[in-house]
C-alpha atoms as a PDB file:
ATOM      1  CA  UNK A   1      -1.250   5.136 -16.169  1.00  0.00           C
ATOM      2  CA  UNK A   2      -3.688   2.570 -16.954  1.00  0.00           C
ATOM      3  CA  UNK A   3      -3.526   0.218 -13.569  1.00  0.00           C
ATOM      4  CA  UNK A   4      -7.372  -1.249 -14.515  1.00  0.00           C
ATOM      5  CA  UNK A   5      -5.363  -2.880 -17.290  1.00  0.00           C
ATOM      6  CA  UNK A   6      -2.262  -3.580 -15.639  1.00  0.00           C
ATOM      7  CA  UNK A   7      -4.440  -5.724 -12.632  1.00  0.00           C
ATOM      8  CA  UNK A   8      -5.635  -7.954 -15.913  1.00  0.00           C
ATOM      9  CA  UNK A   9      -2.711  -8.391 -16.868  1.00  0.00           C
ATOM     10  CA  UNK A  10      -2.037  -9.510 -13.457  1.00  0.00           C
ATOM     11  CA  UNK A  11      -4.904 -11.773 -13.075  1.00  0.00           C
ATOM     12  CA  UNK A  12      -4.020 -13.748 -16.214  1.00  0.00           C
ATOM     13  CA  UNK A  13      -0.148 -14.125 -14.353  1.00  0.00           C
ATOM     14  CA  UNK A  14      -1.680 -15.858 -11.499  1.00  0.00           C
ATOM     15  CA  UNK A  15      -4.451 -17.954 -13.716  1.00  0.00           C
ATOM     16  CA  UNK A  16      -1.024 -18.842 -15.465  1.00  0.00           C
ATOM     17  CA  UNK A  17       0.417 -19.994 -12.305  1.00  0.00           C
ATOM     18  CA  UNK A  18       2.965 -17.295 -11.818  1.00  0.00           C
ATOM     19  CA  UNK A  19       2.089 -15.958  -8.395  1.00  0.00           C
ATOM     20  CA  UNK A  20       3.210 -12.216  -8.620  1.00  0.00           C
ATOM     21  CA  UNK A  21       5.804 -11.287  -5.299  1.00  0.00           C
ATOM     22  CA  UNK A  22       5.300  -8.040  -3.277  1.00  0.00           C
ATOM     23  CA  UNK A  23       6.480  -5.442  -6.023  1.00  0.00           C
ATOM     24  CA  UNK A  24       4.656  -6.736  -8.502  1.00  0.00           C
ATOM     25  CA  UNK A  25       1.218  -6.449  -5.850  1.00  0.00           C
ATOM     26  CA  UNK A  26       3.239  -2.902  -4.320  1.00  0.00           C
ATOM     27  CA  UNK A  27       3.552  -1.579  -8.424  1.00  0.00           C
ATOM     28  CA  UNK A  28      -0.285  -2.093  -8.789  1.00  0.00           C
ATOM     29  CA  UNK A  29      -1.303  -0.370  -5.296  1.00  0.00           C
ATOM     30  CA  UNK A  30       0.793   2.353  -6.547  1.00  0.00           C
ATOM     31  CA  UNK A  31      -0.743   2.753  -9.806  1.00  0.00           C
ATOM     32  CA  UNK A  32      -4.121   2.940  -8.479  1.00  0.00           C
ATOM     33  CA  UNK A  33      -3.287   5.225  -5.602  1.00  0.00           C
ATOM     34  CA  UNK A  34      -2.192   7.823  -8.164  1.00  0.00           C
ATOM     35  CA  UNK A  35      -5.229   7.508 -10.657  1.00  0.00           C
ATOM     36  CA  UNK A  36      -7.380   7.997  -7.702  1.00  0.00           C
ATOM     37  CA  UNK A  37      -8.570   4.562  -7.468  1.00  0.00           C
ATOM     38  CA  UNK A  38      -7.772   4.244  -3.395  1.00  0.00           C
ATOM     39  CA  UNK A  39      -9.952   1.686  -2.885  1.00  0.00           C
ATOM     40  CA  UNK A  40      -8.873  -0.726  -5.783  1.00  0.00           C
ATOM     41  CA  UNK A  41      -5.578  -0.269  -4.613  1.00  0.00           C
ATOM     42  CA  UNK A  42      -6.410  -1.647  -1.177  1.00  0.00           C
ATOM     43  CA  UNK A  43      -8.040  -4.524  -2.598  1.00  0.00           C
ATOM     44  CA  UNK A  44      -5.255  -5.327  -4.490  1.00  0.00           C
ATOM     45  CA  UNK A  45      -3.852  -5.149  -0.783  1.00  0.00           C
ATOM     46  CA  UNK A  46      -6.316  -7.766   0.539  1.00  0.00           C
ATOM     47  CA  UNK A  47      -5.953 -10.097  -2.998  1.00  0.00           C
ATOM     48  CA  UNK A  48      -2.033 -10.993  -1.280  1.00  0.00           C
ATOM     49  CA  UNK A  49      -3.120 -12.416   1.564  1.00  0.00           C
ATOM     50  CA  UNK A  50      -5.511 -14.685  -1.280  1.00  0.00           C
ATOM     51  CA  UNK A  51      -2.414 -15.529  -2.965  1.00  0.00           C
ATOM     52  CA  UNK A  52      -0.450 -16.037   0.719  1.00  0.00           C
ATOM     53  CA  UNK A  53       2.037 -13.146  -0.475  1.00  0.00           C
ATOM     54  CA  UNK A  54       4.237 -12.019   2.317  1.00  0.00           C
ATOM     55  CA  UNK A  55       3.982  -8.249   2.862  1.00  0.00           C
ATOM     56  CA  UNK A  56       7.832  -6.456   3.018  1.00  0.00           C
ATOM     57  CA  UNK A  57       8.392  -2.911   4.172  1.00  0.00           C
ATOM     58  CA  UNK A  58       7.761  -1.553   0.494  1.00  0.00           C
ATOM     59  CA  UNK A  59       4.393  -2.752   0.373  1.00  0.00           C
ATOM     60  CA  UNK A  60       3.387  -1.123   3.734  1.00  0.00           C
ATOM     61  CA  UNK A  61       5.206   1.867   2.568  1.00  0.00           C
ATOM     62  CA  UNK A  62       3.102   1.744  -0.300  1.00  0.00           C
ATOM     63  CA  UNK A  63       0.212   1.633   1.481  1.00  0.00           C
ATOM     64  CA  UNK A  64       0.991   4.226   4.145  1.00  0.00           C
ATOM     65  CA  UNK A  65       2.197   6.290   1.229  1.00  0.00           C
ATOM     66  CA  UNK A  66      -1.277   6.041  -1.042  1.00  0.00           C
ATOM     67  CA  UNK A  67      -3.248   6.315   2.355  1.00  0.00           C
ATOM     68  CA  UNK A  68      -1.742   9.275   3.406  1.00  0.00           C
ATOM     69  CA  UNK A  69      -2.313  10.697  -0.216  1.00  0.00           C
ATOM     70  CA  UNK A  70      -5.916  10.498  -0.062  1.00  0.00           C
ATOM     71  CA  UNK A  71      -6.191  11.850   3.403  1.00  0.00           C
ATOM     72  CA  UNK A  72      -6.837   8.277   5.083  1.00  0.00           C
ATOM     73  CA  UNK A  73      -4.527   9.092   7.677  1.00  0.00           C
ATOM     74  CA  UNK A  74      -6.249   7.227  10.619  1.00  0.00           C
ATOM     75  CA  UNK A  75      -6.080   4.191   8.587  1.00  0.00           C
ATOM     76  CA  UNK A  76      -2.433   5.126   7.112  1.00  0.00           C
ATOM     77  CA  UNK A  77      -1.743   4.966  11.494  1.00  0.00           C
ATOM     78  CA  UNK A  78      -3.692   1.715  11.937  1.00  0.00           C
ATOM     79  CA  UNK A  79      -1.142  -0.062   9.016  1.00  0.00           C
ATOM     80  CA  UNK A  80       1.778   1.763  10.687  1.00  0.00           C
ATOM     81  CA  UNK A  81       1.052   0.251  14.164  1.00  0.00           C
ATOM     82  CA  UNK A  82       0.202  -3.456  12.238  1.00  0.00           C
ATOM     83  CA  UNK A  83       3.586  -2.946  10.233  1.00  0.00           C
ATOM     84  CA  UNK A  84       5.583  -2.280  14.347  1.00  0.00           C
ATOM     85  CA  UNK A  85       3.509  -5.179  15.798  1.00  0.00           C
ATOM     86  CA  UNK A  86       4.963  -7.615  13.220  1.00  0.00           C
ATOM     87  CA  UNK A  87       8.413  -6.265  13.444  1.00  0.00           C
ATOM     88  CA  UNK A  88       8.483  -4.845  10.216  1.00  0.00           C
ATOM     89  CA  UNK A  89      10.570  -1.869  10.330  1.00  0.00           C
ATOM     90  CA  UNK A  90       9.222   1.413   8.284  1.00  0.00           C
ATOM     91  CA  UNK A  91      11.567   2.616   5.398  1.00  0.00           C
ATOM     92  CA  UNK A  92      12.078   6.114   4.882  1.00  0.00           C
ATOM     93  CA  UNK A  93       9.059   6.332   2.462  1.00  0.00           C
ATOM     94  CA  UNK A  94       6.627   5.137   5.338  1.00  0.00           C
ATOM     95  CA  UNK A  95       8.040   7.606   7.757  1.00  0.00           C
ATOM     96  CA  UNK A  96       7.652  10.604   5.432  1.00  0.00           C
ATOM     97  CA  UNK A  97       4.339   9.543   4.518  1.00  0.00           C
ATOM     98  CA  UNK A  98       3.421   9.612   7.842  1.00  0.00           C
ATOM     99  CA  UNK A  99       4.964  12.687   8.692  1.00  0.00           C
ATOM    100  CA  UNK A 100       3.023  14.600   6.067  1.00  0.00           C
ATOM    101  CA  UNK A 101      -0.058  13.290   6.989  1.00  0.00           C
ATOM    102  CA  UNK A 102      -0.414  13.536   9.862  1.00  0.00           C
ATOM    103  CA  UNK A 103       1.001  17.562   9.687  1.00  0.00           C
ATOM    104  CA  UNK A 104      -1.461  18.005   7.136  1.00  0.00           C
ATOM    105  CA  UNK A 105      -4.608  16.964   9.696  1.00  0.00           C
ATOM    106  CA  UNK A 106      -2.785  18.961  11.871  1.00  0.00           C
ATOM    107  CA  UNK A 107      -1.158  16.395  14.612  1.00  0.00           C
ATOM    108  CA  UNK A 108       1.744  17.729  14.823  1.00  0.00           C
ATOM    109  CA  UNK A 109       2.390  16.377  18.027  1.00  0.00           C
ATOM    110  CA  UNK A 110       1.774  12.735  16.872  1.00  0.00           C
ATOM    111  CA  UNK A 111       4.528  13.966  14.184  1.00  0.00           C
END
């Protein structure tokens, strides 16, 4: 994929006025996740609450997901707990993530 040029393509939506919606923000994370590029992908996380873009369960399942991918599974748990403390309930993506993660650091009791 080529997410460095899908985020300017991006970038000329919202300098166009067309605020992008939480799959557009969720397709980028994504993108950048699975070239590698975990830490453009989480500021693409921090750039919605810029644009006041309201976070759904795909987005944190996104997250979770790319988090867990890289082996950021403390932080992957910190965005889990954020998601349940603003009654956002985890899809079926988040909950594998999680599962995998955290059996691959080897909590399998937090599993």
């Amino acid at each position: 994929g080529k997410p460095k040029e899908a985020k300017e393509i991006l970038n000329g939506m919202i300098s166009n006025g067309c605020l992008p919606n939480a799959y557009t923000y969720s397709s980028l994370m994504r993108g950048f996740f699975k070239t590698g590029l975990s830490e453009e992908a989480i500021q693409v996380w921090r750039e919605m609450d810029e644009t006041k873009c309201s976070r759904n369960e795909f987005c944190y399942s996104v997250l979770i997901d790319g988090l867990c991918g890289v082996g950021r599974v403390k932080e992957a748990m910190m965005v889990w707990s954020k998601m349940l403390t603003i009654g956002i309930k985890p899809d079926t993506v988040a909950y594998t993530s999680m599962i995998k993660g955290l059996c691959g650091i080897g909590s399998m009791d937090a599993a």
